[in-house]
Protein backbone atom coordinates (compact mmCIF):
# COMPACT_ATOMS: atom_id res chain seq x y z
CA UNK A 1 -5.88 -25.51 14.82
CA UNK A 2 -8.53 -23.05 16.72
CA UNK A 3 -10.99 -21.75 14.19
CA UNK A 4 -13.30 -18.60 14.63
CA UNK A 5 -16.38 -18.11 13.12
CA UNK A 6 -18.95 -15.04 12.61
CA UNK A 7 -21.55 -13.59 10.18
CA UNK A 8 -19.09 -11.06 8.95
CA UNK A 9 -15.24 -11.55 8.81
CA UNK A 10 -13.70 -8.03 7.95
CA UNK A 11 -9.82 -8.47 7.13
CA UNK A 12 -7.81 -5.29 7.54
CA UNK A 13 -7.84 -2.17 9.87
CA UNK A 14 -7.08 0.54 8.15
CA UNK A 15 -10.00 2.90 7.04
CA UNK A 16 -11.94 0.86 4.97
CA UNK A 17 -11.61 -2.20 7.63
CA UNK A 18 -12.26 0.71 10.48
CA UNK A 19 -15.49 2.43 8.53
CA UNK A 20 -16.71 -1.16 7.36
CA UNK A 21 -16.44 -2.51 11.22
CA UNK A 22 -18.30 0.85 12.63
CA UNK A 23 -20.99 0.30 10.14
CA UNK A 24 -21.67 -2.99 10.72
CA UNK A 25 -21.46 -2.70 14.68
CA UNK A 26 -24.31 0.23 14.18
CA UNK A 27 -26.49 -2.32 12.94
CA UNK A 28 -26.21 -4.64 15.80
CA UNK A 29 -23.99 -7.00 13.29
CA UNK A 30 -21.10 -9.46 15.30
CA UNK A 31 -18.09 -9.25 13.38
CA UNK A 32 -14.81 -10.62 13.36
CA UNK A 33 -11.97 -8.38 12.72
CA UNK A 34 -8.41 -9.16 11.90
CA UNK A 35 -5.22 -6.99 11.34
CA UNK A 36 -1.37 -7.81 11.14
CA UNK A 37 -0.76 -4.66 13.41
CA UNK A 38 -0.72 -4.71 16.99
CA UNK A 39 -2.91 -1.04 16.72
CA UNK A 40 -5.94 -0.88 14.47
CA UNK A 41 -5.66 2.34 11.82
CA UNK A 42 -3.44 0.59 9.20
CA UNK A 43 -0.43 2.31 7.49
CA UNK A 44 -2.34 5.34 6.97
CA UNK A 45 -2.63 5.59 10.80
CA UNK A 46 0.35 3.77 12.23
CA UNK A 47 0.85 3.40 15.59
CA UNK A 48 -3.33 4.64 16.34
CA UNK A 49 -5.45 7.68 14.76
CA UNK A 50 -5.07 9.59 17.94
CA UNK A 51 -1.18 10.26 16.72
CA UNK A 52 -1.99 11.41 13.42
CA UNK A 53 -3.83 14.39 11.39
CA UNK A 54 -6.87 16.48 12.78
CA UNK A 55 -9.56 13.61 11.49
CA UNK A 56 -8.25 10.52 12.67
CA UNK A 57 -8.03 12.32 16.37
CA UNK A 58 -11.54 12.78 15.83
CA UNK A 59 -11.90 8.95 15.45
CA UNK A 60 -9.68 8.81 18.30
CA UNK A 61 -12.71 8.25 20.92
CA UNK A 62 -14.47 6.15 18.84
CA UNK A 63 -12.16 2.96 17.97
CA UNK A 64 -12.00 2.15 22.25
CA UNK A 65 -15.85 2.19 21.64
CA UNK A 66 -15.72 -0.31 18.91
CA UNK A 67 -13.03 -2.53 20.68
CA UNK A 68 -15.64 -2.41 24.05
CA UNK A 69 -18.62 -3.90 21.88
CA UNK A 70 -19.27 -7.59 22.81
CA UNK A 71 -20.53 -7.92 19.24
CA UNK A 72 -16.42 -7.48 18.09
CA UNK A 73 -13.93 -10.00 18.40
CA UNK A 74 -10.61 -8.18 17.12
CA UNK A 75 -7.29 -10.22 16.59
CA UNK A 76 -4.53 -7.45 16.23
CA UNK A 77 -1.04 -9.13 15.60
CA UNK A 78 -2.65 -11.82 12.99
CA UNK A 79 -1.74 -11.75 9.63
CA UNK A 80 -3.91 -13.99 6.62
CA UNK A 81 -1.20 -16.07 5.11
CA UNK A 82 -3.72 -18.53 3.33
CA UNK A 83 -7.73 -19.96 2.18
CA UNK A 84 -8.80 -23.11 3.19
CA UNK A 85 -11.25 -24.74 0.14
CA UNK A 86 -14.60 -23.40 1.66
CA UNK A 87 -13.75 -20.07 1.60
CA UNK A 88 -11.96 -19.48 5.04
CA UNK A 89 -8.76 -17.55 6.28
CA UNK A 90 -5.96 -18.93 7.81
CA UNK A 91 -4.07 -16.33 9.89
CA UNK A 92 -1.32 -16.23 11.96
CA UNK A 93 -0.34 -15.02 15.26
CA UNK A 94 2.81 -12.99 14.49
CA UNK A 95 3.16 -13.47 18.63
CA UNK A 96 4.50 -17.06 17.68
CA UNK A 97 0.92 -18.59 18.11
CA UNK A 98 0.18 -21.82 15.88
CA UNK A 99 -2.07 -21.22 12.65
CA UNK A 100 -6.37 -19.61 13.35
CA UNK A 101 -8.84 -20.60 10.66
CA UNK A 102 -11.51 -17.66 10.27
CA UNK A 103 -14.73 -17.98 8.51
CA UNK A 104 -17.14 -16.00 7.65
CA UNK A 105 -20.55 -15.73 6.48
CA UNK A 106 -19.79 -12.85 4.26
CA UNK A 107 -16.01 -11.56 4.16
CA UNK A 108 -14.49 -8.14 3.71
CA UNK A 109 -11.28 -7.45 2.36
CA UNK A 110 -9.68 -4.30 2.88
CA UNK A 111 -6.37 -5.07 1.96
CA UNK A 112 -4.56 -1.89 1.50
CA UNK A 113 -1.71 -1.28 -0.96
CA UNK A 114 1.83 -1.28 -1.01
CA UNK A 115 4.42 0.79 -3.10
CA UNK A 116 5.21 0.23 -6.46
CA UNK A 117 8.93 0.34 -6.90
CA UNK A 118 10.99 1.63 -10.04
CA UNK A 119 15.16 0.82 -9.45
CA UNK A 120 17.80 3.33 -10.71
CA UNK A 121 21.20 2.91 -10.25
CA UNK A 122 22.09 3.17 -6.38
CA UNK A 123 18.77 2.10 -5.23
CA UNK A 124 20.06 -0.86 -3.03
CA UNK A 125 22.48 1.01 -1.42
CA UNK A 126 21.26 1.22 2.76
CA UNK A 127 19.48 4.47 3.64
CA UNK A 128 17.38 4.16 0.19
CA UNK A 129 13.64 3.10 1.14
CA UNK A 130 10.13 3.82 -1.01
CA UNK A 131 8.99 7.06 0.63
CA UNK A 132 5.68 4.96 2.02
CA UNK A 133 8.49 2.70 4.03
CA UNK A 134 10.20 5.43 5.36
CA UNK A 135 7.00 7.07 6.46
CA UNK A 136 6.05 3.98 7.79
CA UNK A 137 9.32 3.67 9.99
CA UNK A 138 9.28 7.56 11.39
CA UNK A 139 5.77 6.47 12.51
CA UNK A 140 7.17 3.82 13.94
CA UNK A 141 9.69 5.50 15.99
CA UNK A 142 12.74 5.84 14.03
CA UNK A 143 14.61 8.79 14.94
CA UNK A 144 15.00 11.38 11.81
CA UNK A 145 15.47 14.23 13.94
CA UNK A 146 18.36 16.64 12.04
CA UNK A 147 19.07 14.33 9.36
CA UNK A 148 19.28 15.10 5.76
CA UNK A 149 16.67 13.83 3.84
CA UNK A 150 14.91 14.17 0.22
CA UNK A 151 11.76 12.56 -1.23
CA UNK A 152 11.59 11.93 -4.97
CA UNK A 153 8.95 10.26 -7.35
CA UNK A 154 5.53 10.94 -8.04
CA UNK A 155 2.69 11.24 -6.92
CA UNK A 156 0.84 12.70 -3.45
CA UNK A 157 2.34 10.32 -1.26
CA UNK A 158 6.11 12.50 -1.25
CA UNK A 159 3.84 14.95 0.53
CA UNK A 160 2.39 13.35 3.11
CA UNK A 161 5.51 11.93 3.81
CA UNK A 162 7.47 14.51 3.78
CA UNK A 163 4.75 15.87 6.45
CA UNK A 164 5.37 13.24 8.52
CA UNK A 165 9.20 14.02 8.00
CA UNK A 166 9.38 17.80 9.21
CA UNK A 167 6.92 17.02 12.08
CA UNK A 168 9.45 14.72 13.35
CA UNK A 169 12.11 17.11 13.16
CA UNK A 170 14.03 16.00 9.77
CA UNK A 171 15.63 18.40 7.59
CA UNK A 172 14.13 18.31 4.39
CA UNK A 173 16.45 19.07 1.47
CA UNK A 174 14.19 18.87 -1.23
CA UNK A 175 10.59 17.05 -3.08
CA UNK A 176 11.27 15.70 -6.40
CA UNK A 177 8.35 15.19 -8.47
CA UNK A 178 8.67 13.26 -11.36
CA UNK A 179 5.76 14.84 -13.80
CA UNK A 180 5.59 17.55 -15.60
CA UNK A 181 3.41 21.21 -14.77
CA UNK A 182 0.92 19.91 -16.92
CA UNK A 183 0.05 17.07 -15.27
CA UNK A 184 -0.16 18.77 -11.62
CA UNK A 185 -2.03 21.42 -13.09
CA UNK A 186 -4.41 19.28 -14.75
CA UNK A 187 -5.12 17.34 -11.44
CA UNK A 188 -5.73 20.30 -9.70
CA UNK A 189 -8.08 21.99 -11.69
CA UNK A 190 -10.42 19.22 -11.34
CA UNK A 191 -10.08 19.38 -7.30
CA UNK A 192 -12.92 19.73 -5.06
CA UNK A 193 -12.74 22.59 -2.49
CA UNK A 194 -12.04 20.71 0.11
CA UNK A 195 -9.25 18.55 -1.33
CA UNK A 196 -8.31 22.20 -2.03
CA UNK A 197 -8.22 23.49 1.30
CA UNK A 198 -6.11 20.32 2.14
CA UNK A 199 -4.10 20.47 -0.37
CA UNK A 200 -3.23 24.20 0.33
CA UNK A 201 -2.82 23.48 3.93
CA UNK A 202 -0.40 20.83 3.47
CA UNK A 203 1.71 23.00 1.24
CA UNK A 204 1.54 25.42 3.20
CA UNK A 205 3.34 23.62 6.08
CA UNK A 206 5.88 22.54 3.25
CA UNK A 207 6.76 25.82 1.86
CA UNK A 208 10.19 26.29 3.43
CA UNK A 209 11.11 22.51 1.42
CA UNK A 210 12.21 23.33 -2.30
CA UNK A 211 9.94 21.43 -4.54
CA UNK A 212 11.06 20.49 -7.97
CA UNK A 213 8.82 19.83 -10.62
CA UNK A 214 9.72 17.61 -14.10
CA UNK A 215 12.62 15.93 -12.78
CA UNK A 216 14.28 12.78 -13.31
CA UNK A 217 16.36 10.72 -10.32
CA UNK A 218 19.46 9.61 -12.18
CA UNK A 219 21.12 7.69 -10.11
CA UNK A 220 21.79 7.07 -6.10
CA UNK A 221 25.04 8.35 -5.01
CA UNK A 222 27.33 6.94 -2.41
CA UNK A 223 29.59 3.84 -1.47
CA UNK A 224 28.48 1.80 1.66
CA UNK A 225 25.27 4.47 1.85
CA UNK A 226 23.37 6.59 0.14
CA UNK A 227 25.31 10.18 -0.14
CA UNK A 228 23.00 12.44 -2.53
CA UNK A 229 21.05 12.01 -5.08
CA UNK A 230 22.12 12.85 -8.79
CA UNK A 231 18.94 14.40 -10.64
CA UNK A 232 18.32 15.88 -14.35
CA UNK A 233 15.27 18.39 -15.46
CA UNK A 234 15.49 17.38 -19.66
CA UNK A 235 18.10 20.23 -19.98
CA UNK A 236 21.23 19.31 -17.22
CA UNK A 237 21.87 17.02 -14.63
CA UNK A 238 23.26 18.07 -11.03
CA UNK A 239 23.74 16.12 -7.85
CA UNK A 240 22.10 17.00 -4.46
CA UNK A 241 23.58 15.83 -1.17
CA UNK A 242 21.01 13.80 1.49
CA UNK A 243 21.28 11.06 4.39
CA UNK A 244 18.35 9.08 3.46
CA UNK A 245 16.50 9.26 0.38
CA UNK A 246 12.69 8.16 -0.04
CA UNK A 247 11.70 6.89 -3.61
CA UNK A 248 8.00 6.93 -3.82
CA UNK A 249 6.11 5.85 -7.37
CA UNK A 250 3.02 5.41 -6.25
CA UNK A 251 0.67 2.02 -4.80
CA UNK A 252 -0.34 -1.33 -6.16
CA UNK A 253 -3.43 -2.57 -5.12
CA UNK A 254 -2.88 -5.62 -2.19
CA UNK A 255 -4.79 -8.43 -3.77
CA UNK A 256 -2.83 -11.77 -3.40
CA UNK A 257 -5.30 -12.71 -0.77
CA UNK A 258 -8.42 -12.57 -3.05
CA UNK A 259 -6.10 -14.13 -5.90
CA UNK A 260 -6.33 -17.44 -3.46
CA UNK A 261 -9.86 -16.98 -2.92
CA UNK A 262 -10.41 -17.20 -6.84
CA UNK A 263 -11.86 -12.97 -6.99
CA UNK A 264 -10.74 -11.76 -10.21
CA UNK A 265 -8.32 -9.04 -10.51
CA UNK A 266 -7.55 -6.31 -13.08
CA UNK A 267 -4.67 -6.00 -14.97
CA UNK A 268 -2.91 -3.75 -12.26
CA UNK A 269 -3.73 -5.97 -9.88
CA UNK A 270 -6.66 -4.35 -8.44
CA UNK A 271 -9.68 -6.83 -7.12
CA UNK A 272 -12.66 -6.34 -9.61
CA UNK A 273 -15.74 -5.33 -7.61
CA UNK A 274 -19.95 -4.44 -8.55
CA UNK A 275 -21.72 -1.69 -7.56
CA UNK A 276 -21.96 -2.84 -4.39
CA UNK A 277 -18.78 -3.73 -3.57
CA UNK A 278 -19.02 -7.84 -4.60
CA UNK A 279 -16.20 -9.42 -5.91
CA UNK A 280 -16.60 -12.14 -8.57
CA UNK A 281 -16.72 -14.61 -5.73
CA UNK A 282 -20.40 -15.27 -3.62
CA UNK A 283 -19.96 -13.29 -0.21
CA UNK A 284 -16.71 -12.10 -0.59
CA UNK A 285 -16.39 -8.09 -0.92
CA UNK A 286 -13.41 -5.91 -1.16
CA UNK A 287 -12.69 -1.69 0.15
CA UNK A 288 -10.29 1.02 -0.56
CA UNK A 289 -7.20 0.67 -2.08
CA UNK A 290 -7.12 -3.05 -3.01
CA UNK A 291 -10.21 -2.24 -5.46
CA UNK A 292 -7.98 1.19 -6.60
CA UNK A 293 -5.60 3.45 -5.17
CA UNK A 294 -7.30 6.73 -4.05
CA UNK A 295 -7.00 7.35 -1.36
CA UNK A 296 -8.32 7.94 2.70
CA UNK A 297 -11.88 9.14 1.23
CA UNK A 298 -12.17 6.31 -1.62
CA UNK A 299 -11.30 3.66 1.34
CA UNK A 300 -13.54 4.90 4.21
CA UNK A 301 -16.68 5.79 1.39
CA UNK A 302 -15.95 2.11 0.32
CA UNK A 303 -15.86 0.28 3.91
CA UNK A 304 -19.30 2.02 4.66
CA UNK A 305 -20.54 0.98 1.17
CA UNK A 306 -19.31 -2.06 1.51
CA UNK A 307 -20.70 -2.88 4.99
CA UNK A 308 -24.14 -1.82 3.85
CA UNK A 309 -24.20 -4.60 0.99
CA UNK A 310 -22.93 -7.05 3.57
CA UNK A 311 -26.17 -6.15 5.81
CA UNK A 312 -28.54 -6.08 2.41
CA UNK A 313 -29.36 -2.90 2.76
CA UNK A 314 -30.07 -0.17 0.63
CA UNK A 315 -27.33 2.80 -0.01
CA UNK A 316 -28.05 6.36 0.65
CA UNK A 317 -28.32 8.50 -2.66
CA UNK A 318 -25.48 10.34 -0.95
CA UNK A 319 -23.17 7.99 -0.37
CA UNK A 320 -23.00 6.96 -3.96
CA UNK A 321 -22.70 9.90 -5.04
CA UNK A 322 -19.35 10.50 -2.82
CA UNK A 323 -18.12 7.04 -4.24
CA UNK A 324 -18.87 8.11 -7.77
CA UNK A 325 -16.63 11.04 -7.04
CA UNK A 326 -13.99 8.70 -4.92
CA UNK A 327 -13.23 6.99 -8.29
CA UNK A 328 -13.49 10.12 -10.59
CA UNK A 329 -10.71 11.29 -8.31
CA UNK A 330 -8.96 7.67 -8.70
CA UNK A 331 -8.89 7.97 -12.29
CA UNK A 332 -6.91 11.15 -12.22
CA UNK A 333 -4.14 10.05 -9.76
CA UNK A 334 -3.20 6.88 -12.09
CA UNK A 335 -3.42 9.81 -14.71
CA UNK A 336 -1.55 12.01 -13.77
CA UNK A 337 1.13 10.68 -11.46
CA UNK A 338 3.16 7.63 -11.35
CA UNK A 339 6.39 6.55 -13.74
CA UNK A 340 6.65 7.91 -17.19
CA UNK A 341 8.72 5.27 -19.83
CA UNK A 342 11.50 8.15 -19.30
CA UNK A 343 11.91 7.20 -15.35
CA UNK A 344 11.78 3.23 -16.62
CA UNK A 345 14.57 3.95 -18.72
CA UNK A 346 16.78 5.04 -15.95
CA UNK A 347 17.06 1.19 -15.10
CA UNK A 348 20.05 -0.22 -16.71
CA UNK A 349 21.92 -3.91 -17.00
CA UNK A 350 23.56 -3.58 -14.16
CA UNK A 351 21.01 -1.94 -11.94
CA UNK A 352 19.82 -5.13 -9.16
CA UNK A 353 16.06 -5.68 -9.97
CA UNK A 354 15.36 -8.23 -6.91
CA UNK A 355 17.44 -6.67 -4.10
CA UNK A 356 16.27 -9.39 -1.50
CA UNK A 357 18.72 -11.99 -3.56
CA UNK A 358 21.17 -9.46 -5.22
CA UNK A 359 19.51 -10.46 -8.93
CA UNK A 360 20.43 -7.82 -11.72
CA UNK A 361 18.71 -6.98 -14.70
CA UNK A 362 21.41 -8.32 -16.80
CA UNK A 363 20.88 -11.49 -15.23
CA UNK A 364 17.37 -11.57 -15.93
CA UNK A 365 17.39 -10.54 -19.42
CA UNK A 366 18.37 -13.84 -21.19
CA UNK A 367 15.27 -15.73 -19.63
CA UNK A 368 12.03 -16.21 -21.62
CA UNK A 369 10.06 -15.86 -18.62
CA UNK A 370 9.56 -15.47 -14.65
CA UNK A 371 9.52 -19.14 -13.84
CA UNK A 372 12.91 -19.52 -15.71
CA UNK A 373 14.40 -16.61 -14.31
CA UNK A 374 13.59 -17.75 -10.64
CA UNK A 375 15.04 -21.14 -11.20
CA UNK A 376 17.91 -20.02 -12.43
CA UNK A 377 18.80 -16.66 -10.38
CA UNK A 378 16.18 -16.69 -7.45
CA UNK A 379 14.55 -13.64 -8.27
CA UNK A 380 11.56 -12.93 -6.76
CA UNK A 381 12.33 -16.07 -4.06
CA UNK A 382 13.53 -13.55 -1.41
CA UNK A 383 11.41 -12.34 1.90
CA UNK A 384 9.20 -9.83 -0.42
CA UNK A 385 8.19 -13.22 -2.24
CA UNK A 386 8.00 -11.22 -5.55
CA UNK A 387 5.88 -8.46 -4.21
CA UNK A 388 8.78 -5.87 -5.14
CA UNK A 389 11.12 -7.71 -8.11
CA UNK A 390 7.56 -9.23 -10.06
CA UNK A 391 6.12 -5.83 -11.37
CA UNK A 392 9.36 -4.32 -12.01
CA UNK A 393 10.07 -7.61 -14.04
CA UNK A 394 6.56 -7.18 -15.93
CA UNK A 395 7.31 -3.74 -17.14
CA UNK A 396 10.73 -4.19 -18.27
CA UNK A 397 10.87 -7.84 -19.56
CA UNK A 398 7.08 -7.96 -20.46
CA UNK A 399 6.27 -10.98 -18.16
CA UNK A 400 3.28 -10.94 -17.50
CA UNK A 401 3.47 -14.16 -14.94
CA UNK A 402 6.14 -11.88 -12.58
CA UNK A 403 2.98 -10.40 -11.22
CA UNK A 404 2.30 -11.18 -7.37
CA UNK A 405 -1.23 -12.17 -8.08
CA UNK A 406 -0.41 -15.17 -10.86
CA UNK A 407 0.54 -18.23 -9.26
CA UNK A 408 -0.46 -17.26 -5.60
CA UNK A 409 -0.20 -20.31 -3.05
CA UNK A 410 -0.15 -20.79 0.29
CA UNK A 411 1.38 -19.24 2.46
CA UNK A 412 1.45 -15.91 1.25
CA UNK A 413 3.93 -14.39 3.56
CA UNK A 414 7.20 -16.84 4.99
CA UNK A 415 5.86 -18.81 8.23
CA UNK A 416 7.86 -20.56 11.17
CA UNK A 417 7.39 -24.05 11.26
CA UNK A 418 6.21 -24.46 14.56
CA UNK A 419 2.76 -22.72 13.11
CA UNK A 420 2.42 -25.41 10.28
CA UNK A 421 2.73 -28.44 13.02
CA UNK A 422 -0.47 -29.83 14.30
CA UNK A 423 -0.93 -29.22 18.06
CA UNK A 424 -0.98 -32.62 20.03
């Protein structure tokens, strides 16, 4: 097994890892940088900042810069499946490479987030995706051009991805968000101007897209795919017609990794953090969404915050005082958007909860608890390893041990075999 070493390990690449890794490089630090993507810029920036919105092209020029520094060692393509006791990483080379082990002196993680899921009826059916996935996959390359397609949910995220959508040429039949006038209007009034002015703008490119406010997704429609979409406002129900059909809930924090390290977590999984960015566990720190989902300007205030207390130095009155704001503004998105017990509801028996092994709620119901119920169905055994089925099994069955980050053990994601072999 090869093993790596520098004074500061940063693990992830989107823009807390990117902001944390500038930082540090401005102070002459060496660091060692790691990301399961071939591209640094994360999900927010898939496939490089130079393809996305009008910032990231200004960060464009800089990431070659960062990549030229002989104080950097980046490993793109390497994803941290594991600890060892002292506090390292074990990654591996998605290429088909044998296991790395990465240590640190001090370690960032800047894990990112992934999409919490709530089923209805019809949500396994094939063209069905959380609307982060099917962002991710247009950024990816998947061709969307003239196909039907609707967003529905809550929270921000419909937008952006339904941005994404029209600028690669779908036809977008409608935004469904989930929460009531109230709520929208209540998170706007507390808006900075220029989360205004972006907020405007992107609307403003949207205004052509019907967007529906207080209403319910029903069920999926459609036999061997998804055909529409069957919706209800309180008052009637009607059914819409769509290709492909993004269901987007909102993000849970990524935090299995710092599970395994021993950093406490909050009850929604987030990693529990000081001040300055420390988590519970000596040298080990934590940025953007994996402390808290809010956001591009919560993760890149946090990676410079963080990369400060990783060089002991002291932080600018300033940028506090953005970070103070960063979580204000975190606060009111788990507020104001996300599932209401009404949505919840919408999940009946015979809706599947774990659709990597086919496992429906009726199935899991009789079981006292997640261990049980994976012994005796497999739920939560599947490729997602329980990252989808185990918080939709804590909020409808109440087990609290379903979550991702209870139990965590190496590896964290399924290996080959050939990486686990010791090279002779």
């Amino acid at each position: 097994m090869s093993s790596f070493q520098a004074p500061h390990l940063v693990i992830g690449s989107g823009p807390a890892g990117l902001a944390a890794v500038q930082t540090l490089l401005k102070a002459d630090a060496e660091v060692l940088w790691l990301d399961n993507q071939a591209q640094a810029g994360g999900q927010i920036w898939r496939g490089g900042p130079a393809a996305q919105d009008a910032q990231a092209r200004r960060l464009a020029p800089v990431l070659p810069q960062l990549l030229a520094s002989p104080r950097l060692r980046f490993l793109p393509g390497h994803m941290a499946v594991g600890t060892t006791p002292e506090g390292g990483i074990l990654a591996q080379d998605m290429s088909g490479g044998r296991l790395k082990q990465l240590r640190g002196d001090k370690t960032l993680l800047a894990l990112g987030a992934r999409e919490l899921h709530v089923p209805v009826p019809g949500w396994d059916l094939p063209g069905v995706t959380g609307a982060g996935g099917l962002q991710a996959l247009v950024k990816g390359g998947w061709p969307v051009a003239g196909k039907r397609m609707m967003l529905a949910g809550s929270g921000p995220l419909l937008l952006a991805t339904a941005k994404t959508l029209q600028e690669a040429g779908a036809t977008l039949s409608g935004i469904i968000e989930l929460r009531a006038w109230q709520d929208l209007t209540l998170f706007a009034s507390r808006l900075n101007l220029a989360q205004w002015q972006q907020a405007l703008a992107l609307r403003w490119q949207l205004r052509r897209v019907p967007y529906r406010i207080g209403v319910q997704v029903v069920r999926v429609l459609g036999q061997s795919r998804v055909e529409g979409v069957r919706l209800s406002d309180g008052l009637r129900e009607w059914d819409e017609p769509c290709e492909a059909l993004g269901l987007g809930f909102g993000l849970l924090p990524n935090s299995e990794l710092a599970a395994m390290l021993g950093c406490d977590t909050g009850p929604d999984g987030r990693i529990v953090v000081d001040t300055g960015l420390l988590s519970s566990r000596p040298g080990v720190y934590a940025a953007g969404e994996c402390t808290g989902i809010g956001g591009m300007g919560k993760a890149w205030i946090e990676g410079q915050l963080a990369a400060l207390s990783m060089l002991g130095k002291d932080i600018p009155g300033a940028l506090t005082r953005a970070h103070a704001g960063a979580l204000a503004f975190s606060q009111r998105l788990a507020r104001h958007f996300g599932p209401t017990p009404a949505q919840w509801a919408r999940c009946t028996p015979e809706v599947r909860v774990c659709r990597c092994e086919g496992v429906r709620l009726r199935e899991l119901q009789p079981h006292p608890g997640w261990r049980e119920a994976k012994l005796q169905t497999r739920c939560g055994m599947g490729a997602c390893q329980g990252r989808i089925c185990g918080p939709i099994s804590q909020q409808l069955l109440g087990w609290p041990e379903a979550h991702p980050q209870r139990g965590v053990r190496f590896p964290l994601q399924p290996l080959p075999i050939a990486s686990l072999l010791d090279e002779r």
